[in-house]
Structures are given as structure tokens and as C-alpha cells.
N, C-alpha and C. Protein backbone atom coordinates (compact mmCIF):
# COMPACT_ATOMS: atom_id res chain seq x y z
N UNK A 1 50.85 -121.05 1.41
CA UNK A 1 51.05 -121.43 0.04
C UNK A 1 52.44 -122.02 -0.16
N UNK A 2 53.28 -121.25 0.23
CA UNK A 2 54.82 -122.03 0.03
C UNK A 2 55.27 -121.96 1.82
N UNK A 3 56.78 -122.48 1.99
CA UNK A 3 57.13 -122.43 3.09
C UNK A 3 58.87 -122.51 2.88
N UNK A 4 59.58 -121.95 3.98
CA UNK A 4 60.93 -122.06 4.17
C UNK A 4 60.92 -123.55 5.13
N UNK A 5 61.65 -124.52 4.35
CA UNK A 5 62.35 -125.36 4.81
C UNK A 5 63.90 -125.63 5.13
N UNK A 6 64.88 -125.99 6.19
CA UNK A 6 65.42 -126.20 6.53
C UNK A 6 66.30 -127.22 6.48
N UNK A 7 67.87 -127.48 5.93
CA UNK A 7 68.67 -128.51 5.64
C UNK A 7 69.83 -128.46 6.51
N UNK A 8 70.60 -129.45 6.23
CA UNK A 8 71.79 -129.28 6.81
C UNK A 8 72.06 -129.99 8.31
N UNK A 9 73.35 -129.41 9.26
CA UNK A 9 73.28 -129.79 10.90
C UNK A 9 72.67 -128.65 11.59
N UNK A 10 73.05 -127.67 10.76
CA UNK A 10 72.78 -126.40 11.44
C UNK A 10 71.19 -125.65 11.02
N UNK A 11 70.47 -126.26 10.02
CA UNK A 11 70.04 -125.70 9.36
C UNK A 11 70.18 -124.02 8.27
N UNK A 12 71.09 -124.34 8.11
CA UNK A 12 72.14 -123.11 7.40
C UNK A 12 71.54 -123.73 5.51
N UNK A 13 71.13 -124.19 5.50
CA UNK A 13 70.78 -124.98 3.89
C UNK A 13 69.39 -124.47 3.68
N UNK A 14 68.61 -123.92 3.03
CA UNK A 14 67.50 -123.51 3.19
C UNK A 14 66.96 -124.32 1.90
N UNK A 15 65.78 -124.00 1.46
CA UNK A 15 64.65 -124.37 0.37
C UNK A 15 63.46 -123.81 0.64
N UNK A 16 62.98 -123.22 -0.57
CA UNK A 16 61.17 -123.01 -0.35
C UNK A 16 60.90 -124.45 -0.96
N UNK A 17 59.68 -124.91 -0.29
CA UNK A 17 58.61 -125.84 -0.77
C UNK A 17 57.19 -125.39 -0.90
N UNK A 18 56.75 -126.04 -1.73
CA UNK A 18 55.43 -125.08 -2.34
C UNK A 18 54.67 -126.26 -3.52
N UNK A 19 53.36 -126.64 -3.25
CA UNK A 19 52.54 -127.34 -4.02
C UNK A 19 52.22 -126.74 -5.49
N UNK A 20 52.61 -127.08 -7.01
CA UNK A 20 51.96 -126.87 -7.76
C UNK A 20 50.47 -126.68 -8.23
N UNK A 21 49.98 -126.63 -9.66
CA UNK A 21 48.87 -126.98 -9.64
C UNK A 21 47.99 -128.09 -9.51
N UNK A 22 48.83 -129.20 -9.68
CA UNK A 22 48.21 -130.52 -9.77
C UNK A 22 48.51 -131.17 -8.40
N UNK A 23 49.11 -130.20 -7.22
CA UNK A 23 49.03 -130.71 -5.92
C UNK A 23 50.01 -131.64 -5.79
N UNK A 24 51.28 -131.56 -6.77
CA UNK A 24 52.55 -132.29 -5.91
C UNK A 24 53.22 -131.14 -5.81
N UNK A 25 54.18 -131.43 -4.47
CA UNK A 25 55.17 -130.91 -3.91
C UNK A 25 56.41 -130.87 -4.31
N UNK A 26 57.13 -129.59 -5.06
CA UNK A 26 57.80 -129.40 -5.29
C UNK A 26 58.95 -128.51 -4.29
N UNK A 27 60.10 -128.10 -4.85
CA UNK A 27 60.81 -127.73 -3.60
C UNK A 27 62.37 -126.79 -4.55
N UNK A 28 62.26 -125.80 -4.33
CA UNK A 28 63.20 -124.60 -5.08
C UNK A 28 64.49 -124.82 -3.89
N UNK A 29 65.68 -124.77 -3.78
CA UNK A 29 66.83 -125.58 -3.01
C UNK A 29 67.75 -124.16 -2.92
N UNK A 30 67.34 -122.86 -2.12
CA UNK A 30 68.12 -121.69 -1.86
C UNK A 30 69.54 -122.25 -1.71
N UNK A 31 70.17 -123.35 -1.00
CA UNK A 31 71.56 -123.58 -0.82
C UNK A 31 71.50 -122.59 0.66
N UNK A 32 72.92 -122.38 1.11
CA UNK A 32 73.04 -121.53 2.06
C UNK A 32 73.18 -120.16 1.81
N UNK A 33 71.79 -119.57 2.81
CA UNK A 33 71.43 -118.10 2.78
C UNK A 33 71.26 -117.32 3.84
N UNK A 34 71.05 -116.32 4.36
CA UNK A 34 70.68 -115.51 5.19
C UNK A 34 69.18 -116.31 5.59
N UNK A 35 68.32 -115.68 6.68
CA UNK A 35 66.96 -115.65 6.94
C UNK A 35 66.59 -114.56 5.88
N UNK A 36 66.95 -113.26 6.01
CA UNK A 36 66.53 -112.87 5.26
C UNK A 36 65.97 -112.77 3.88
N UNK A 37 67.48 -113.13 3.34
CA UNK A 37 67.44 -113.53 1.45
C UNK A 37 66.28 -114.74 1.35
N UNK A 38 66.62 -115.49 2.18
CA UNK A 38 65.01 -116.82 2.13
C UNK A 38 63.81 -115.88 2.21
N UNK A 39 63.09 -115.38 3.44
CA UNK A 39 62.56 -114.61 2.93
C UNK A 39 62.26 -113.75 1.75
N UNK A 40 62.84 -113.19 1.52
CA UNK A 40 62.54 -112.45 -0.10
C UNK A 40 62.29 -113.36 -0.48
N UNK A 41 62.89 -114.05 -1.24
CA UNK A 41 63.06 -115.22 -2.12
C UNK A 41 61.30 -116.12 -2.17
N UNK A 42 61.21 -116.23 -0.75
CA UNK A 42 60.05 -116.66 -0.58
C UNK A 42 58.59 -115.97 -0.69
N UNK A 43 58.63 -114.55 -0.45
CA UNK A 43 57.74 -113.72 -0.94
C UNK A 43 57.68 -113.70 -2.81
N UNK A 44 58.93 -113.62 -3.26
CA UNK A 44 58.75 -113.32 -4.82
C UNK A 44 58.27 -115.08 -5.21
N UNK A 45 58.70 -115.92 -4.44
CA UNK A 45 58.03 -117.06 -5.41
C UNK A 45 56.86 -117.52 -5.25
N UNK A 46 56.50 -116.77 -3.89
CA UNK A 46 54.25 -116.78 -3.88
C UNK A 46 54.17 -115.92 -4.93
N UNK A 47 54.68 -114.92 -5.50
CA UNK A 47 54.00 -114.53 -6.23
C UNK A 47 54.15 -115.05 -7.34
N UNK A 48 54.66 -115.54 -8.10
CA UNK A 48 55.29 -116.47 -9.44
C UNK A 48 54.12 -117.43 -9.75
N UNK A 49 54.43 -118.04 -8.29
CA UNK A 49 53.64 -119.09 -8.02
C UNK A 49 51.86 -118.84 -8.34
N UNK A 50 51.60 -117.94 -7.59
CA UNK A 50 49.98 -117.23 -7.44
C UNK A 50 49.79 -116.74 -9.66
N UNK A 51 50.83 -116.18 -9.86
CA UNK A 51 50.47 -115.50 -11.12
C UNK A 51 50.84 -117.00 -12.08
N UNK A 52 50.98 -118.47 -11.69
CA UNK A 52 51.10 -119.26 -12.30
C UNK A 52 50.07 -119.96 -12.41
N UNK A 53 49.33 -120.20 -11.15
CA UNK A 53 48.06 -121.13 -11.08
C UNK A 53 47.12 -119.88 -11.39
N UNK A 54 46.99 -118.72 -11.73
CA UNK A 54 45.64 -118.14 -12.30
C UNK A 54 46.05 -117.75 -13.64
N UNK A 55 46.93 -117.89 -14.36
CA UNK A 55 47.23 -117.97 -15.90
C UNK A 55 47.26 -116.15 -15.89
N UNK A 56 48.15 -115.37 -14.81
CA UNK A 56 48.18 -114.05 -15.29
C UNK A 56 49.39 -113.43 -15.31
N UNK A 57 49.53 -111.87 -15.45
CA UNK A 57 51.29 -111.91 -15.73
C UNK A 57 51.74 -111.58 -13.97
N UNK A 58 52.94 -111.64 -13.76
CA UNK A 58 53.45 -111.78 -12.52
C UNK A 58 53.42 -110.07 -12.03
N UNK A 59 53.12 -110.18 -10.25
CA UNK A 59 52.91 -108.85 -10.31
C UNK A 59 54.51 -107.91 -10.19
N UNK A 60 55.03 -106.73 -9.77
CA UNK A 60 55.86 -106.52 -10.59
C UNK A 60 57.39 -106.33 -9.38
N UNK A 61 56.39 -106.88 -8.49
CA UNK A 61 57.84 -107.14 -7.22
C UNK A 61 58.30 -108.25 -7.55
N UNK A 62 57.79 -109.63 -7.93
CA UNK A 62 58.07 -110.33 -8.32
C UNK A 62 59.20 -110.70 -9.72
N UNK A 63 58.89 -109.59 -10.23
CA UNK A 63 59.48 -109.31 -11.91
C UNK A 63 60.49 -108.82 -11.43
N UNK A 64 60.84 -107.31 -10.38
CA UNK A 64 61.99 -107.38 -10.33
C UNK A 64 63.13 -108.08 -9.79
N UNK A 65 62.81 -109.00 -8.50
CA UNK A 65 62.96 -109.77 -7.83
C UNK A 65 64.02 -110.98 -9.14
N UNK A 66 63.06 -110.97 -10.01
CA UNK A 66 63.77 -111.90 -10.58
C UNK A 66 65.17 -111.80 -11.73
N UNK A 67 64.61 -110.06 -11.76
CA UNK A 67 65.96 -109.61 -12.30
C UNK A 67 66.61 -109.36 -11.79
N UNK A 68 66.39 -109.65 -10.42
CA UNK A 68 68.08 -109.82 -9.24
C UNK A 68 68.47 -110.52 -9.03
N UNK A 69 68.04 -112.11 -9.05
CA UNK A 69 68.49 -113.62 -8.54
C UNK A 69 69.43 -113.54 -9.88
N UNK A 70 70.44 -114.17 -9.30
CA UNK A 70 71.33 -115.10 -10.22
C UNK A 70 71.23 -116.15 -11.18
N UNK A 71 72.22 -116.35 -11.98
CA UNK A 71 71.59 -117.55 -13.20
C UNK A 71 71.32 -118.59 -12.49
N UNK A 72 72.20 -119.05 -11.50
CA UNK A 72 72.09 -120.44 -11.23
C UNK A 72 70.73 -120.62 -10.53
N UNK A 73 70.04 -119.64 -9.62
CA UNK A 73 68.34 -119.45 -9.13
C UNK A 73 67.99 -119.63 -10.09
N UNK A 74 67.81 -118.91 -11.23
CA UNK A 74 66.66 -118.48 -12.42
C UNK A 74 66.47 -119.24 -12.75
N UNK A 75 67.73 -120.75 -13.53
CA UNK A 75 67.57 -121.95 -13.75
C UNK A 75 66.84 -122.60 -13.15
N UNK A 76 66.54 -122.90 -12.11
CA UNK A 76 66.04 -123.22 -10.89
C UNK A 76 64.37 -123.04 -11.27
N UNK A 77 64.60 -121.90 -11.25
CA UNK A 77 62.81 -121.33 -11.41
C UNK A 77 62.28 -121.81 -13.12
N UNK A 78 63.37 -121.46 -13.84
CA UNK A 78 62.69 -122.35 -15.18
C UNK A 78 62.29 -123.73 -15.55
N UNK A 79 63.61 -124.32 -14.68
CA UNK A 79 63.20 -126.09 -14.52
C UNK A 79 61.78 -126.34 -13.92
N UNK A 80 61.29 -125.49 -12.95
CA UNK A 80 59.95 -125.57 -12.33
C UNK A 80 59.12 -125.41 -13.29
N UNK A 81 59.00 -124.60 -14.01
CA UNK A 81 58.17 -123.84 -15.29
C UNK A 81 57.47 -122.89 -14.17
N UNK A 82 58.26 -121.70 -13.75
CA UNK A 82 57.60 -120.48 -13.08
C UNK A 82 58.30 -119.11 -13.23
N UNK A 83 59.29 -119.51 -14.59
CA UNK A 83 59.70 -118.39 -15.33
C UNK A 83 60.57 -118.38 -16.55
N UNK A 84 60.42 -117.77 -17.80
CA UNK A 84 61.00 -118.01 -19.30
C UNK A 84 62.08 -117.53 -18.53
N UNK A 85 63.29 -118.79 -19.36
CA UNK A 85 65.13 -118.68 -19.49
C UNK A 85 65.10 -117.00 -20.36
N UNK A 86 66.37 -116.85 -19.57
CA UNK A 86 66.34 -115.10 -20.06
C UNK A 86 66.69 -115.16 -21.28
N UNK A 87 66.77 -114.19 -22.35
CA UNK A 87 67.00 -114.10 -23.63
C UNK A 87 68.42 -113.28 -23.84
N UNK A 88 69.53 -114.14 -24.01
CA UNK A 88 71.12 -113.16 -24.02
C UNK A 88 70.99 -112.66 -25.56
N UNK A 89 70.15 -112.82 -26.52
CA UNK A 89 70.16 -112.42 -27.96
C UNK A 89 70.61 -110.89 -27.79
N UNK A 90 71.41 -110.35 -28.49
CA UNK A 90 71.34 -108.92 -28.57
C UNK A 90 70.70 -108.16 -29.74
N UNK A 91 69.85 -107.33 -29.86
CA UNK A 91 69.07 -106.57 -31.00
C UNK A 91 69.28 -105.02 -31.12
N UNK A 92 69.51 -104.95 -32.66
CA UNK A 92 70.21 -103.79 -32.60
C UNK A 92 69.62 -103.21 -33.39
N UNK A 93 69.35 -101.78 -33.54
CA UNK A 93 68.42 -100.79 -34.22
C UNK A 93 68.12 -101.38 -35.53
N UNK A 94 69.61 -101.38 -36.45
CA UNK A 94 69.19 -101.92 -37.60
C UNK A 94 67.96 -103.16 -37.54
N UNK A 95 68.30 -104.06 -36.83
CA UNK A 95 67.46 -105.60 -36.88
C UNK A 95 65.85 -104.82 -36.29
N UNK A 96 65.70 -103.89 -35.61
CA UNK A 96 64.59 -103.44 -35.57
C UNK A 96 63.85 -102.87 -36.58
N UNK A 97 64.98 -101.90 -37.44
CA UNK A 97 64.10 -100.94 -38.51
C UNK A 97 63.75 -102.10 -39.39
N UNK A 98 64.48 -103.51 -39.61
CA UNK A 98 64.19 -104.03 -41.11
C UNK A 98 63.19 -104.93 -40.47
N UNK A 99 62.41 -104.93 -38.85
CA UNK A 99 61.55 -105.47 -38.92
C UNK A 99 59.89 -104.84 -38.86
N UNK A 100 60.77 -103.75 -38.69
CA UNK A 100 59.20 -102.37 -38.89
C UNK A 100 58.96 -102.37 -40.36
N UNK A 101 59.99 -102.24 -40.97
CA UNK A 101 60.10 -101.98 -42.37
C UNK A 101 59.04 -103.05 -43.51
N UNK A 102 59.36 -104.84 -42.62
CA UNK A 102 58.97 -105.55 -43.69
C UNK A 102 57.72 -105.76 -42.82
N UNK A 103 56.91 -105.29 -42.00
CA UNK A 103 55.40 -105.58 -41.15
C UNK A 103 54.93 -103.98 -41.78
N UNK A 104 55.34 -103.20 -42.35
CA UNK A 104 54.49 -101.37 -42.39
C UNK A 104 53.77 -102.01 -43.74
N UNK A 105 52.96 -101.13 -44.07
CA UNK A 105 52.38 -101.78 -45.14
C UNK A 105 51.91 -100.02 -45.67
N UNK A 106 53.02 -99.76 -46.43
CA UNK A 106 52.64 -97.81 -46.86
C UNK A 106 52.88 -98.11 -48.34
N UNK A 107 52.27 -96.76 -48.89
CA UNK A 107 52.45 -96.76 -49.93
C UNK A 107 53.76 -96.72 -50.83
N UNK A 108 54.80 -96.99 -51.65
CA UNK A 108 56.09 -97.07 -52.34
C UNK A 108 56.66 -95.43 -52.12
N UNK A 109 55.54 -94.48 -52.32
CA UNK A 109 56.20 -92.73 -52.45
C UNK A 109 56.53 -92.44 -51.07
N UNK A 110 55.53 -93.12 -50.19
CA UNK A 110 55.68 -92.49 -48.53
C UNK A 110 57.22 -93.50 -48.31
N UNK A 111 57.25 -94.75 -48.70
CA UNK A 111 58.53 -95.66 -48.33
C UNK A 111 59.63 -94.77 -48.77
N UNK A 112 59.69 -94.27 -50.03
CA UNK A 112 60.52 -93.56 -50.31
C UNK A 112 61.17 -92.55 -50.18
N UNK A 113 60.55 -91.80 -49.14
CA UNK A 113 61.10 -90.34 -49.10
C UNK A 113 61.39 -90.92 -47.25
């Protein structure tokens, strides 16, 4: 499904390449990495990949996987469209209660006490 490709003199430059749904070849650009880290890297983006072409949610090695790559990866993976840009918004109890508050639908005496 995908594959580690090789850059560079040394091959020290890595990339996964990996066919979308519509069967062009795209190509995620690791930069210089371990064998290893390619690996991983390459296991979590079959799965991205797999939970992209069957329209389901990603399974959950994959999920954490991605809360370990760095911004400049993640970017990477969003430009592809094979994962939502993270959300830096911060939400804070208050902004929660006044949104329970205006979706509850109770009676004025129960609101009140």
C-alpha cells in the first residue's frame, strides 16, 4: 500500500510514497530519519491512509502516532487531506457551562435553583 523511498547520496533523506484514492501517487517527504522512525511513520500512515479510502475513523495506533509527530509532519499530513490541522483554541469551563446552558431545554424553577 505505501512504501519507504529513498533520497539523497547516501540515502539518509527518506519519504513514504503511497497511491491515493483516485490512484495518483503521492509522496509524504520524512527529511532525514532513522530506519526506524521511517518505519513507524510508515506503519501509522497505512493506517490513515486505509481509514481514508474506507470513509472510517482511524484506528487508534495511528491516532496516537499522530499526537507524537511534530507540527511541521502534521502539516504535511493535512496538505495530503489524511488528517484535521490541530485545534490550539483553548476552552474553558465557563465557555462550556454557557454552552450546556443555552442547548438544556429545562424548566425556568429547575434552571433556577
Amino acid at each position: 500500500m505505501a512504501s519507504i523511498g529513498r533520497e539523497g547520496e547516501r540515502g539518509e533523506l527518506k519519504r513514504i510514497m503511497f497511491r491515493d484514492a483516485a490512484g495518483k501517487q503521492k509522496a509524504l517527504r520524512l527529511g532525514k530519519c532513522s530506519d526506524r522512525n521511517a518505519l513507524l511513520a510508515l506503519s501509522g500512515m497505512e493506517l490513515f491512509i486505509e481509514a481514508h479510502e474506507q470513509e472510517t475513523a482511524p484506528h487508534h495506533d495511528a491516532v496516537r502516532w499522530l499526537d507524537k509527530i511534530g507540527d511541521r509532519l502534521h502539516v504535511r499530513l493535512v496538505a495530503l487531506g489524511l488528517a484535521r490541522s490541530r485545534d490550539t483554541a483553548v476552552v474553558t469551563l465557563g465557555m462550556l457551562l454557557d454552552r450546556f446552558d443555552s442547548a438544556a431545554t429545562v424548566k425556568p424553577s429547575t434552571r433556577a435553583a
